[in-house]
C-alpha atoms as a PDB file:
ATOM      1  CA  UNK A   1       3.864   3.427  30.851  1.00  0.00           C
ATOM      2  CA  UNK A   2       1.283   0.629  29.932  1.00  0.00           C
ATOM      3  CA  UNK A   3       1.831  -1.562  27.310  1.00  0.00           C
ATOM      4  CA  UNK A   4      -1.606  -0.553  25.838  1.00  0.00           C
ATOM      5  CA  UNK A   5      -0.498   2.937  26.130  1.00  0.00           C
ATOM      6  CA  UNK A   6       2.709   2.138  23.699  1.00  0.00           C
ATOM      7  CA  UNK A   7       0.601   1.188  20.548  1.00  0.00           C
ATOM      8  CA  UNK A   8       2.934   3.149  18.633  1.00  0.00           C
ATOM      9  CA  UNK A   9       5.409  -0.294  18.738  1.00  0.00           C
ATOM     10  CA  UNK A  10       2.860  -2.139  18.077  1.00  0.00           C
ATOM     11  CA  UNK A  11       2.741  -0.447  14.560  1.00  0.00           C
ATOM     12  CA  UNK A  12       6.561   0.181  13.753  1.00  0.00           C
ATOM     13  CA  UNK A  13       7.528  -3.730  14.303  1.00  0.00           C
ATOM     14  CA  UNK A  14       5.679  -5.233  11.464  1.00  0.00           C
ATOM     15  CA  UNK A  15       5.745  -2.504   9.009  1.00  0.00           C
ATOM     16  CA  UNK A  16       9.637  -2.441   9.661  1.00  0.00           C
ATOM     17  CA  UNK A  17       9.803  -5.357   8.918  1.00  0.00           C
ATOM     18  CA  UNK A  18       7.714  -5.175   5.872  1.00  0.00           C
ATOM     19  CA  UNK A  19      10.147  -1.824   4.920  1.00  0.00           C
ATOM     20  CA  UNK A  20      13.243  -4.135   4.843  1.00  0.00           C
ATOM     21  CA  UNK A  21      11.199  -6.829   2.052  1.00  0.00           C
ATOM     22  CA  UNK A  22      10.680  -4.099   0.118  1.00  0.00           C
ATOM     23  CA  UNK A  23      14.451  -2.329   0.173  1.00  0.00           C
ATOM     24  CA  UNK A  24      15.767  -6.140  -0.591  1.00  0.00           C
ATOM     25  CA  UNK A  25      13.166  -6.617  -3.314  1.00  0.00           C
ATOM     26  CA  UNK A  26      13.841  -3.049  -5.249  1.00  0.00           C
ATOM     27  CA  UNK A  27      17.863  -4.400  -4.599  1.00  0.00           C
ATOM     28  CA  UNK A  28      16.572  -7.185  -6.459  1.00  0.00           C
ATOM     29  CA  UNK A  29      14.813  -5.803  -9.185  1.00  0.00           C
ATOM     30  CA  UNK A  30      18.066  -3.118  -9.544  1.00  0.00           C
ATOM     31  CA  UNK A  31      20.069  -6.647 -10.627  1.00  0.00           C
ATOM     32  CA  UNK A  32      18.253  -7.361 -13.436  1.00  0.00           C
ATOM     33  CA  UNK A  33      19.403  -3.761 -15.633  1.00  0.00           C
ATOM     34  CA  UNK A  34      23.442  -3.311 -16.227  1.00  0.00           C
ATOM     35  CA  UNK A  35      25.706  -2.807 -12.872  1.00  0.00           C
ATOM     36  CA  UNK A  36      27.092   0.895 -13.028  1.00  0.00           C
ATOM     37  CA  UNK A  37      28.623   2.729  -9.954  1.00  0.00           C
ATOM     38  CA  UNK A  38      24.707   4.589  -9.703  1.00  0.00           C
ATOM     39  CA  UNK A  39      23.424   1.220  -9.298  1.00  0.00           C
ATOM     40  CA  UNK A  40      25.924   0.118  -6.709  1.00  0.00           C
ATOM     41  CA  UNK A  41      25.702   3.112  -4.834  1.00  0.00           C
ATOM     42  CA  UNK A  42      21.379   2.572  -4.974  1.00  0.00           C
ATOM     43  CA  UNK A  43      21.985  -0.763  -3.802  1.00  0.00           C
ATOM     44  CA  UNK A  44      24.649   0.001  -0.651  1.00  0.00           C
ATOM     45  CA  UNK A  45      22.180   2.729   0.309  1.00  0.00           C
ATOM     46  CA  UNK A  46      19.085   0.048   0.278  1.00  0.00           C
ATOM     47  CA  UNK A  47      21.557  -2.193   2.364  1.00  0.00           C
ATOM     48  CA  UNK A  48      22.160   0.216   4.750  1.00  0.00           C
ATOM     49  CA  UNK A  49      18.724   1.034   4.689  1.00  0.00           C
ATOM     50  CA  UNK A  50      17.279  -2.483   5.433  1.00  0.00           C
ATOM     51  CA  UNK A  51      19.741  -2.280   8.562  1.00  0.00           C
ATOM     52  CA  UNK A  52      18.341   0.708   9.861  1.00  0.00           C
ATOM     53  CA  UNK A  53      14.924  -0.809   9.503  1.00  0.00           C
ATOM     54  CA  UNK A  54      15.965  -3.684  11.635  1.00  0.00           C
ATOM     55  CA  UNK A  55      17.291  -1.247  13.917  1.00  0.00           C
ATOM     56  CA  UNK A  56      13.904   0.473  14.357  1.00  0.00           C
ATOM     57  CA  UNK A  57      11.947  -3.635  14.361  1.00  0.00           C
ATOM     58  CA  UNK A  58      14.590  -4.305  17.410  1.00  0.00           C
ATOM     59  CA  UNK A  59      13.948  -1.214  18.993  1.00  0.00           C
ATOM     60  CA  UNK A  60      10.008  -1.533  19.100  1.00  0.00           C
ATOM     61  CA  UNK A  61      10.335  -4.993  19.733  1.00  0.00           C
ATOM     62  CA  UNK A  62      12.279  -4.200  23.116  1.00  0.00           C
ATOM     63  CA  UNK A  63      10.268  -1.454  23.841  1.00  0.00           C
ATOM     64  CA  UNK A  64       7.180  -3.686  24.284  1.00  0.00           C
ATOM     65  CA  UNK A  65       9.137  -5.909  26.328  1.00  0.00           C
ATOM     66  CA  UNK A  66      10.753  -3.835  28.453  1.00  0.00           C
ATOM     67  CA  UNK A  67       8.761  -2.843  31.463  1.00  0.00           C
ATOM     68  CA  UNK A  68      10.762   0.614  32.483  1.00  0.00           C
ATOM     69  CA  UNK A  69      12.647   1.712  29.902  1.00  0.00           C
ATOM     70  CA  UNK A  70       9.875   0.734  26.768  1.00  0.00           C
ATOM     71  CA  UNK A  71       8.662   4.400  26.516  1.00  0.00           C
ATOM     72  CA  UNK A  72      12.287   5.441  25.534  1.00  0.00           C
ATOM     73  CA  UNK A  73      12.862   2.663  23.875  1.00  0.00           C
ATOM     74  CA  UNK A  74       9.545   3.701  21.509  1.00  0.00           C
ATOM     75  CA  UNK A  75      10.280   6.742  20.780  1.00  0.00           C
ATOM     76  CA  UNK A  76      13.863   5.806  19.755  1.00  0.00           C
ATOM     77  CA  UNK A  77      12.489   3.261  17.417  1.00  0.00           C
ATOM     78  CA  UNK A  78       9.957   5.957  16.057  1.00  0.00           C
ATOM     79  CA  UNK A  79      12.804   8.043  15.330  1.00  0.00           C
ATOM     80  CA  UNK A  80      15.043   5.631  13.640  1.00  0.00           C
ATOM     81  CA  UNK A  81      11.930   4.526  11.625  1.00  0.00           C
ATOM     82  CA  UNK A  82      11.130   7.859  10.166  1.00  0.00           C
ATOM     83  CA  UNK A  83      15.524   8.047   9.596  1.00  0.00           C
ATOM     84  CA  UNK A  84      14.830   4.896   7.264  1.00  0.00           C
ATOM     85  CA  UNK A  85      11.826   6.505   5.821  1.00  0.00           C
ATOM     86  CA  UNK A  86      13.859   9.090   4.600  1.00  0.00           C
ATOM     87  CA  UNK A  87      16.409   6.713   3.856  1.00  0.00           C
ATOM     88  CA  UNK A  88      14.174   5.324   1.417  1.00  0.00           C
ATOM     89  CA  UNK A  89      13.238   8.239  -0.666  1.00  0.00           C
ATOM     90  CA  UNK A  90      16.419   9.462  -1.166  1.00  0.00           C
ATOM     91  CA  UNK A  91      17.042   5.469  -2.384  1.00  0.00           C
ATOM     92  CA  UNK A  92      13.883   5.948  -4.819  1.00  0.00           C
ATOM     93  CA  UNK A  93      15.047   9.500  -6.172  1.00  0.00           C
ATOM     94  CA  UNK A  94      17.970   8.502  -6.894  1.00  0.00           C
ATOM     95  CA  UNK A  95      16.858   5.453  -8.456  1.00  0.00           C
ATOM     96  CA  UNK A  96      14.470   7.416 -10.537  1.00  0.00           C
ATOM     97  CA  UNK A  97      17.651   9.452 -12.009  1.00  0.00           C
ATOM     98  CA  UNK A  98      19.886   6.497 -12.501  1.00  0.00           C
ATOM     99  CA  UNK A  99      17.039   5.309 -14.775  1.00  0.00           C
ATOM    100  CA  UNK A 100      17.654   5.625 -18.505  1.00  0.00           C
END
Protein backbone atom coordinates (compact mmCIF):
# COMPACT_ATOMS: atom_id res chain seq x y z
CA UNK A 1 0.00 0.00 0.00
CA UNK A 2 1.19 3.65 -0.77
CA UNK A 3 2.03 5.86 1.76
CA UNK A 4 -0.49 8.40 0.28
CA UNK A 5 -2.98 5.70 0.38
CA UNK A 6 -2.45 5.34 4.43
CA UNK A 7 -3.67 8.94 5.33
CA UNK A 8 -5.50 7.44 8.04
CA UNK A 9 -1.81 7.54 10.14
CA UNK A 10 -1.30 10.53 9.09
CA UNK A 11 -4.34 11.65 11.27
CA UNK A 12 -4.10 9.26 14.41
CA UNK A 13 -0.27 10.35 15.21
CA UNK A 14 -0.81 13.89 16.14
CA UNK A 15 -4.19 13.78 17.56
CA UNK A 16 -2.81 10.83 19.79
CA UNK A 17 -0.63 12.64 20.82
CA UNK A 18 -2.76 15.58 21.50
CA UNK A 19 -5.30 12.77 23.42
CA UNK A 20 -2.47 11.97 25.92
CA UNK A 21 -2.04 16.24 26.84
CA UNK A 22 -5.37 16.22 27.49
CA UNK A 23 -5.73 12.80 29.83
CA UNK A 24 -2.46 14.32 31.79
CA UNK A 25 -4.04 17.77 31.98
CA UNK A 26 -7.72 16.53 33.34
CA UNK A 27 -5.11 14.23 35.85
CA UNK A 28 -3.96 17.54 36.64
CA UNK A 29 -6.87 19.48 37.17
CA UNK A 30 -8.34 16.14 39.32
CA UNK A 31 -5.25 17.24 41.95
CA UNK A 32 -6.44 20.35 42.77
CA UNK A 33 -10.12 18.92 44.65
CA UNK A 34 -9.58 16.36 47.81
CA UNK A 35 -7.84 12.77 46.94
CA UNK A 36 -10.63 10.03 47.51
CA UNK A 37 -10.36 6.39 46.16
CA UNK A 38 -12.97 7.87 43.02
CA UNK A 39 -10.32 10.24 42.29
CA UNK A 40 -7.49 7.75 42.33
CA UNK A 41 -9.25 5.32 40.45
CA UNK A 42 -10.13 8.51 37.63
CA UNK A 43 -6.61 9.20 37.66
CA UNK A 44 -5.06 5.33 37.18
CA UNK A 45 -7.67 5.02 34.42
CA UNK A 46 -6.33 8.46 32.65
CA UNK A 47 -2.77 6.85 33.19
CA UNK A 48 -3.57 3.90 31.60
CA UNK A 49 -5.29 5.77 29.15
CA UNK A 50 -2.42 8.14 28.09
CA UNK A 51 -0.47 4.70 27.55
CA UNK A 52 -2.82 3.37 25.26
CA UNK A 53 -2.70 6.60 23.35
CA UNK A 54 0.98 6.23 22.94
CA UNK A 55 0.33 2.85 21.92
CA UNK A 56 -1.92 3.95 19.03
CA UNK A 57 0.98 7.36 18.22
CA UNK A 58 3.68 4.30 17.98
CA UNK A 59 1.59 2.26 16.01
CA UNK A 60 0.75 4.96 13.24
CA UNK A 61 4.05 6.19 13.48
CA UNK A 62 5.46 2.65 12.33
CA UNK A 63 2.88 2.15 10.05
CA UNK A 64 4.05 5.10 7.89
CA UNK A 65 7.42 3.84 8.10
CA UNK A 66 7.09 0.54 7.44
CA UNK A 67 7.01 -0.31 3.80
CA UNK A 68 5.13 -3.97 4.00
CA UNK A 69 3.61 -4.37 6.99
CA UNK A 70 2.22 -0.32 7.42
CA UNK A 71 -1.35 -1.29 6.27
CA UNK A 72 -1.60 -3.68 9.34
CA UNK A 73 0.18 -1.71 11.28
CA UNK A 74 -2.73 1.23 10.52
CA UNK A 75 -5.41 -0.43 11.14
CA UNK A 76 -4.03 -1.74 14.47
CA UNK A 77 -3.32 1.76 15.52
CA UNK A 78 -6.95 2.77 14.36
CA UNK A 79 -8.20 0.22 16.58
CA UNK A 80 -6.26 0.92 19.65
CA UNK A 81 -7.14 4.64 19.06
CA UNK A 82 -10.85 4.24 19.10
CA UNK A 83 -9.97 1.56 22.52
CA UNK A 84 -8.55 4.93 24.11
CA UNK A 85 -11.44 6.86 22.84
CA UNK A 86 -13.57 4.85 24.77
CA UNK A 87 -11.15 4.81 27.38
CA UNK A 88 -11.72 8.33 27.74
CA UNK A 89 -15.39 8.58 28.18
CA UNK A 90 -15.71 6.12 30.58
CA UNK A 91 -12.70 8.45 32.40
CA UNK A 92 -15.12 11.61 31.87
CA UNK A 93 -18.38 9.75 33.16
CA UNK A 94 -17.00 8.73 35.83
CA UNK A 95 -15.45 11.90 36.57
CA UNK A 96 -18.74 13.59 36.13
CA UNK A 97 -20.18 11.25 39.11
CA UNK A 98 -17.25 11.58 41.40
CA UNK A 99 -18.10 15.31 41.19
CA UNK A 100 -19.85 16.78 44.22
Amino acid sequence: MASSERSLSAHILPTSATMIGVCMTVMSIGHLGPRDDMRLLIDRLLAVDALVFLASALLSFISMRSRRSGARLEACGEVVFIAGLGLLALGAVTLAFALR
